[in-house]
Protein backbone atom coordinates (compact mmCIF):
# COMPACT_ATOMS: atom_id res chain seq x y z
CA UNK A 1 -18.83 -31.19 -29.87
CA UNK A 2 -15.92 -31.42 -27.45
CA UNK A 3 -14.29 -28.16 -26.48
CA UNK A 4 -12.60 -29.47 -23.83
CA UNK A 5 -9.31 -32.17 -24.14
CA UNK A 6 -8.07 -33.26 -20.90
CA UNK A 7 -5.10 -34.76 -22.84
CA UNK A 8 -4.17 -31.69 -24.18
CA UNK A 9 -4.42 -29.54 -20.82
CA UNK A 10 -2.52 -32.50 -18.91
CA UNK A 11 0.18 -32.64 -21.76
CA UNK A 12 0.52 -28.50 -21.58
CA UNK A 13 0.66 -28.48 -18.10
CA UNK A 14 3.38 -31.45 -17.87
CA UNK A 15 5.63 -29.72 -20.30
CA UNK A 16 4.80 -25.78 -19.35
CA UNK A 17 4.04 -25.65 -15.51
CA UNK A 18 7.52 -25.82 -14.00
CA UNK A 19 8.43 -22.66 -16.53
CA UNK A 20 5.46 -20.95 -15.94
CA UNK A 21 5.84 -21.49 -12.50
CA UNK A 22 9.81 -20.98 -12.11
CA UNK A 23 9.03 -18.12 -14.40
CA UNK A 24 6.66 -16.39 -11.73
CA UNK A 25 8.76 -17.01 -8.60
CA UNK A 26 11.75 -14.73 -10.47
CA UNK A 27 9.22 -12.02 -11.14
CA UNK A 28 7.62 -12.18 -7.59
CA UNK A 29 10.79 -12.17 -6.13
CA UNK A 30 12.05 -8.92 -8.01
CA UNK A 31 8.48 -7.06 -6.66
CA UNK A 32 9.23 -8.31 -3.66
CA UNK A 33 12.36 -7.00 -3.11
CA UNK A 34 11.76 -4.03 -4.26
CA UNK A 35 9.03 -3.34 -2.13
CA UNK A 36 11.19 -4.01 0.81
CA UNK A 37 11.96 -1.01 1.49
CA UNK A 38 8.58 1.15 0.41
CA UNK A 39 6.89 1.39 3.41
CA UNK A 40 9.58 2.66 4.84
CA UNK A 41 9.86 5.37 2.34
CA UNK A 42 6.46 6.05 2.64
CA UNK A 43 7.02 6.54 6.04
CA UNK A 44 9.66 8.90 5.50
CA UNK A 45 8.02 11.52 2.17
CA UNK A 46 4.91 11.58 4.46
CA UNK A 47 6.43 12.58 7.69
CA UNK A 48 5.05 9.79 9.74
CA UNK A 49 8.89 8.40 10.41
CA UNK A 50 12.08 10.15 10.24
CA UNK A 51 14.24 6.87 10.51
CA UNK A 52 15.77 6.02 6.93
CA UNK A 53 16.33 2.29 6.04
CA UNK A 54 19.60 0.72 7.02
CA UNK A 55 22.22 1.22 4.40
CA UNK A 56 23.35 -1.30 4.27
CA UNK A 57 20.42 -3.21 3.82
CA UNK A 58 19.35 -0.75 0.86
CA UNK A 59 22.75 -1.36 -0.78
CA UNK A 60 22.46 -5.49 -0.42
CA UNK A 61 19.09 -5.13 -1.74
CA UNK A 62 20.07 -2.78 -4.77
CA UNK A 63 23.22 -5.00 -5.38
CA UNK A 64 20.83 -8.11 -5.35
CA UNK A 65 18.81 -6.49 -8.08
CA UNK A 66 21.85 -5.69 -10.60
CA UNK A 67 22.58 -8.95 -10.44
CA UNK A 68 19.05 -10.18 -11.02
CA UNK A 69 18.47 -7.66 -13.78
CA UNK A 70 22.09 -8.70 -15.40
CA UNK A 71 20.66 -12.13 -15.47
CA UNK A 72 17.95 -10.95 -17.23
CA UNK A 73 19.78 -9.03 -19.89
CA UNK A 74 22.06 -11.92 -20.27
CA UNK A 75 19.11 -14.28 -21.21
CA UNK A 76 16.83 -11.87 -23.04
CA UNK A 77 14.12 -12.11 -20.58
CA UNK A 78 11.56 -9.21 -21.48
CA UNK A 79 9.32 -9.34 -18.17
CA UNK A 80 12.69 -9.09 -15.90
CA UNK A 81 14.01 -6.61 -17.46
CA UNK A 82 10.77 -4.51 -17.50
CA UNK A 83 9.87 -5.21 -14.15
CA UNK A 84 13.28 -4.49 -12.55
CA UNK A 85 13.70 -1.69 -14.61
CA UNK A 86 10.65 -0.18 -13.50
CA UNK A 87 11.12 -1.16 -9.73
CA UNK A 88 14.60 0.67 -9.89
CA UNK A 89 12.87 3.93 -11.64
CA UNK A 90 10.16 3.91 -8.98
CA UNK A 91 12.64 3.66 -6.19
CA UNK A 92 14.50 6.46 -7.71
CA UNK A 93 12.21 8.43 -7.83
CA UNK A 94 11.04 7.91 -4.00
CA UNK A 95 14.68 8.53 -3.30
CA UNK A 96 14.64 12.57 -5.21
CA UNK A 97 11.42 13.08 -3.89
CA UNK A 98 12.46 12.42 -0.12
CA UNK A 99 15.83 13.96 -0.80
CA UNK A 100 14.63 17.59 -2.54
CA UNK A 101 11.28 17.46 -0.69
């Protein structure tokens, strides 16, 4: 029996591998961003640091990630939204936590 079809796999990948891959790019590129900042804010809840992140380069970064997550609305992509989403909650709550702590 043959399990395997190389035509099929080379066919999938021809046709799949640039969304797949422009796909994962987008969503590495949200995590990334929003991990920017989280050692810093690590730093800061834990007491090892008492110097905040620029401002300016939180704001950038947060304005960045609107637009992002607007694009991701706008074209119904689940995974964006999700992980965006999330990333923005987590931050958030980093954020209360330093600020009431």
């Amino acid at each position: 029996m043959n399990f395997f079809n190389a035509n099929a796999v080379r066919n999938f990948l021809n046709e799949h591998l640039y969304k797949i891959s422009a796909d994962t790019m987008g969503w590495m590129a949200a995590i990334l961003i929003h991990c920017a900042t989280l050692p810093s804010l690590l730093a800061l809840l834990t007491g090892l640091s008492d110097k905040t992140p620029s401002l300016d380069v939180v704001l950038m970064m947060w304005a960045g990630l609107v637009l992002l997550f607007t694009r991701a609305v706008v074209l119904k992509d689940a995974l964006n939204i999700i992980t965006i989403g999330v990333g923005f909650m987590g931050q958030a709550v980093l954020m209360a936590l330093i600020l009431f702590k």
